[in-house]
Structure formats: C-alpha cells, structure tokens
N, C-alpha and C. Protein backbone atom coordinates (compact mmCIF):
# COMPACT_ATOMS: atom_id res chain seq x y z
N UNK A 1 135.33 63.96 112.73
CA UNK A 1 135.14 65.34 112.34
C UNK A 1 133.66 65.57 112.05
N UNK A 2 133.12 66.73 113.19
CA UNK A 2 131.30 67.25 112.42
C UNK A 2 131.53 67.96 110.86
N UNK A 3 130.79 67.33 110.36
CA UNK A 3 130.47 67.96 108.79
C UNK A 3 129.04 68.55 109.17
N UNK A 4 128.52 69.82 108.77
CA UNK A 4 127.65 70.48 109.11
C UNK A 4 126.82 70.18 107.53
N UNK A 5 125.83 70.20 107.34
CA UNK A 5 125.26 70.07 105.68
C UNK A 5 124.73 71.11 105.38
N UNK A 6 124.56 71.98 104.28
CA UNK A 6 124.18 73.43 104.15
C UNK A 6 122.90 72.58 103.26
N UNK A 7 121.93 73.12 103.79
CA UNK A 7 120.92 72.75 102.74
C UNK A 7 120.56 73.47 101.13
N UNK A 8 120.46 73.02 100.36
CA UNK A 8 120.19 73.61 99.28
C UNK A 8 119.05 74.81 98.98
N UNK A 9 118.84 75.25 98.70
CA UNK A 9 117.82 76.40 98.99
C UNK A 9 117.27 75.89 97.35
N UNK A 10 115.38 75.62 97.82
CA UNK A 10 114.63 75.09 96.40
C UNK A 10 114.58 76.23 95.20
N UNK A 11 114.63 75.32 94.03
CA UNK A 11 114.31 76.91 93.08
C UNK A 11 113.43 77.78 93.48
N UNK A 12 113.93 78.96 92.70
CA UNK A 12 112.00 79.36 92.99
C UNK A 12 111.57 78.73 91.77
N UNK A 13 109.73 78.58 91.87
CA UNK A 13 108.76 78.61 91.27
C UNK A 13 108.94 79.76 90.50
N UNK A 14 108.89 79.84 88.59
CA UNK A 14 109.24 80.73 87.89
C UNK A 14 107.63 80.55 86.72
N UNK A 15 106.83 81.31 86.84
CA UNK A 15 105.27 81.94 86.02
C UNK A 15 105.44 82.60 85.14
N UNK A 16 105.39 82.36 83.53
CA UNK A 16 105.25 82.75 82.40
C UNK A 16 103.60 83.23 81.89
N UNK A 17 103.42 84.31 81.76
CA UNK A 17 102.68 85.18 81.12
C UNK A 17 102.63 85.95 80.26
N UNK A 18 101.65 85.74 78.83
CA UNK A 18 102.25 86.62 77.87
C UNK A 18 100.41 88.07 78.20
N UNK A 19 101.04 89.22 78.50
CA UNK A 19 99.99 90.15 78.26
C UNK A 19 99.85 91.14 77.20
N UNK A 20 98.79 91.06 76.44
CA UNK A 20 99.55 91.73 74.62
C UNK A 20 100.60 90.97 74.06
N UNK A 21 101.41 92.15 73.70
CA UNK A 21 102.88 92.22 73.65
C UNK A 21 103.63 92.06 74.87
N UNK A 22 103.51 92.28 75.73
CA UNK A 22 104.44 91.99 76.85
C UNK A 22 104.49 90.69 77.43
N UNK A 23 105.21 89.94 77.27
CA UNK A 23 105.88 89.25 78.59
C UNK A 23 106.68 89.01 79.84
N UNK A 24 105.34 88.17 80.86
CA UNK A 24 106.04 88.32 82.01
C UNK A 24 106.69 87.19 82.90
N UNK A 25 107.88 87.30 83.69
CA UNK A 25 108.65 85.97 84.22
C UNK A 25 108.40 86.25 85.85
N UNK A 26 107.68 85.84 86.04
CA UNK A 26 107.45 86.05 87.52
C UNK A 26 108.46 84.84 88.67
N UNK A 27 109.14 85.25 89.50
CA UNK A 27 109.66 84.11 90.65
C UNK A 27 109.22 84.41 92.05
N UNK A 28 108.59 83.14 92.18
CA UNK A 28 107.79 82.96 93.21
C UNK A 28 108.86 82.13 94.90
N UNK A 29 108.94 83.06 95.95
CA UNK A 29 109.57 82.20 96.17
C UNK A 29 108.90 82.18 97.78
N UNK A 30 109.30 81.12 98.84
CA UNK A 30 108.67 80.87 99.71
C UNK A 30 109.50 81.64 100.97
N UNK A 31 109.39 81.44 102.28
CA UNK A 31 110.19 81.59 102.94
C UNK A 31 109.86 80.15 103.75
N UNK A 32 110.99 79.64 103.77
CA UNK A 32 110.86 78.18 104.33
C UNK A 32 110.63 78.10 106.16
N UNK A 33 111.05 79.50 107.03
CA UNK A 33 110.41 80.06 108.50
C UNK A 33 109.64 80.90 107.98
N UNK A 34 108.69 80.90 107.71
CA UNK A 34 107.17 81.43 108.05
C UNK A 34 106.47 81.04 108.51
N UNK A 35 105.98 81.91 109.69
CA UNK A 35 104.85 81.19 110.97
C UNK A 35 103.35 81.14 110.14
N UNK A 36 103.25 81.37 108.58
CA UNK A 36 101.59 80.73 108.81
C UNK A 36 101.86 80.56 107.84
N UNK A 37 101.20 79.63 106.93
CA UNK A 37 100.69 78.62 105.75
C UNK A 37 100.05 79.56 104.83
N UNK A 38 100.21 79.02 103.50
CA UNK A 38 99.82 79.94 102.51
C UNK A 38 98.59 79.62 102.51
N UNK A 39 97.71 79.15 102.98
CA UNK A 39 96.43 79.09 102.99
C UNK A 39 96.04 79.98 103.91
N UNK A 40 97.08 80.24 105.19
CA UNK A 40 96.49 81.04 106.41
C UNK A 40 96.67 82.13 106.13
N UNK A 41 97.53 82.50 105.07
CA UNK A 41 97.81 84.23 104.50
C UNK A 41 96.76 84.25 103.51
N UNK A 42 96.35 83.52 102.83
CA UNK A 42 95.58 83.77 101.73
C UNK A 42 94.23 84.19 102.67
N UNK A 43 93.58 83.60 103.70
CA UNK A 43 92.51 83.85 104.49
C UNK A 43 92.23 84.90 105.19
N UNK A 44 93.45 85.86 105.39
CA UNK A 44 93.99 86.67 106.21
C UNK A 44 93.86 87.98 105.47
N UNK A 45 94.22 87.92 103.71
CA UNK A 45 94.26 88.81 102.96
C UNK A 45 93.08 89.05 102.38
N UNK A 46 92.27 87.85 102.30
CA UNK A 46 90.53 87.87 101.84
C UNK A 46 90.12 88.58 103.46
N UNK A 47 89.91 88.06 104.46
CA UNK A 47 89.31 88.65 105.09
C UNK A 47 89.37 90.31 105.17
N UNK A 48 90.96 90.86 105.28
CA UNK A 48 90.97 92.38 105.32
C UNK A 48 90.22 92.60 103.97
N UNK A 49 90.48 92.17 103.06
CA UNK A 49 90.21 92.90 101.79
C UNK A 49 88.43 92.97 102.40
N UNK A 50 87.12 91.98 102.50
CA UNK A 50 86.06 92.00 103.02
C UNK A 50 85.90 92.94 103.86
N UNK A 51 86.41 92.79 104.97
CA UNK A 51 86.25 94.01 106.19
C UNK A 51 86.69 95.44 105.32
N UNK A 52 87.60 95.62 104.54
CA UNK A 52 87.54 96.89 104.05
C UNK A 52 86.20 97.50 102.72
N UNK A 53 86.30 96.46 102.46
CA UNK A 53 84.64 96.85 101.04
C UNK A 53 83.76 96.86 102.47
N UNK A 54 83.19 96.24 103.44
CA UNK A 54 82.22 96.44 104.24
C UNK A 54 82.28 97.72 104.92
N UNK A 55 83.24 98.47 105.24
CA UNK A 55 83.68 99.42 105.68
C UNK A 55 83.66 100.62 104.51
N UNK A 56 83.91 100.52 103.67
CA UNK A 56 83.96 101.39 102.59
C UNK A 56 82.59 101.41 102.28
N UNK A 57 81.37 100.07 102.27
CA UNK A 57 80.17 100.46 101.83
C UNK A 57 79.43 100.82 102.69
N UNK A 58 79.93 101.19 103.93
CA UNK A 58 79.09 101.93 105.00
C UNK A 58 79.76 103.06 105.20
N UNK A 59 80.72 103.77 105.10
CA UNK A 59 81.18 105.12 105.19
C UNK A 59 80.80 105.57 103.63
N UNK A 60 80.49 105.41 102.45
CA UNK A 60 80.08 106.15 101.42
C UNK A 60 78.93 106.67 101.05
N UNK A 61 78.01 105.99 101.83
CA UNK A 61 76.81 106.48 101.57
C UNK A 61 76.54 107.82 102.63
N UNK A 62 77.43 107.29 104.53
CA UNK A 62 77.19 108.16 104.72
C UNK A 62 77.82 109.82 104.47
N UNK A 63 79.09 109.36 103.88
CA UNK A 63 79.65 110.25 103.52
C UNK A 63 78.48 111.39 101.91
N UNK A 64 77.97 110.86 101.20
CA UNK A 64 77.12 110.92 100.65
C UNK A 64 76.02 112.32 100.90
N UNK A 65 75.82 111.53 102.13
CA UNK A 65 74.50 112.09 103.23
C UNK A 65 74.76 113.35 103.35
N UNK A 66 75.84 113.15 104.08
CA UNK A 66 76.52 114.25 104.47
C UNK A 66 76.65 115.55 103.52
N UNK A 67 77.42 115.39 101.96
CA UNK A 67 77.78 116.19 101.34
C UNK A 67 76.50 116.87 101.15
N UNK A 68 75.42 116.06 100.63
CA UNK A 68 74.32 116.17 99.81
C UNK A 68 73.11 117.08 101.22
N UNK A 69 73.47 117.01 102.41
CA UNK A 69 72.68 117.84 103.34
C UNK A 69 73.37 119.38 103.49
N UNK A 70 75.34 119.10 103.51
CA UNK A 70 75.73 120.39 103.61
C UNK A 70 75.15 121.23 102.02
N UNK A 71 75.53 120.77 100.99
CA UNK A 71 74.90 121.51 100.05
C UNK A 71 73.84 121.76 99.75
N UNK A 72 72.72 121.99 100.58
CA UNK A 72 71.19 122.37 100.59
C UNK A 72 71.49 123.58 101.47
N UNK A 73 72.49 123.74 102.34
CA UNK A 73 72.04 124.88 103.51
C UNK A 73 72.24 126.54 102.61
C-alpha cells in the first residue's frame, strides 16, 4: 500500500514588540514555492525604493521650476 506523507507546514516565525503602551505579535511566514530568495526580494525592494527617491529628486525641482516661472507671468 502507497502511504503518501503530508508534510508538516513550519511554524511561523512569531516577533514581539512592545511600542509605548502597545504591543505587537507579528507572524512571519514564508512561502516554501517562491521563485526568489529573501535576499533577492530584499534587493529588489531596495532597488525600486532607490530608483523612486532618484526619480522623485529629479522631477521636484523640476516641478519647482516650473511652478515658480508660471507664477511670475
């Protein structure tokens, strides 16, 4: 007879934080098929976050420009 084995599914990872008065129970959990590594998401989320401040510090000034020329006419 096949016996099939169900695998156990790991705890989650459970993060205690006290802020003030509040405390927080955070559960952390993975997905065991995920095509990239938490290092490769972590690299992925720094980079957009970069490309967006680089992007944001070149559209504000000219946005800036802009306001500060229409309000002279």
């Amino acid at each position: 007879m096949n016996t099939v084995k169900k695998q156990a599914t790991p705890e989650p990872y459970v993060l205690h934080r006290r802020v003030g008065s509040t405390n927080y129970r955070v559960r952390i959990h993975f997905n065991p098929n995920a095509k990239e590594t938490l290092e490769d998401k972590i690299r992925r989320l720094l980079k957009n976050d970069l490309q967006s401040a680089t992007e944001n510090a070149i559209m504000k000034p000219l946005q800036a420009g802009w306001l500060s020329e229409r309000s002279s006419l």
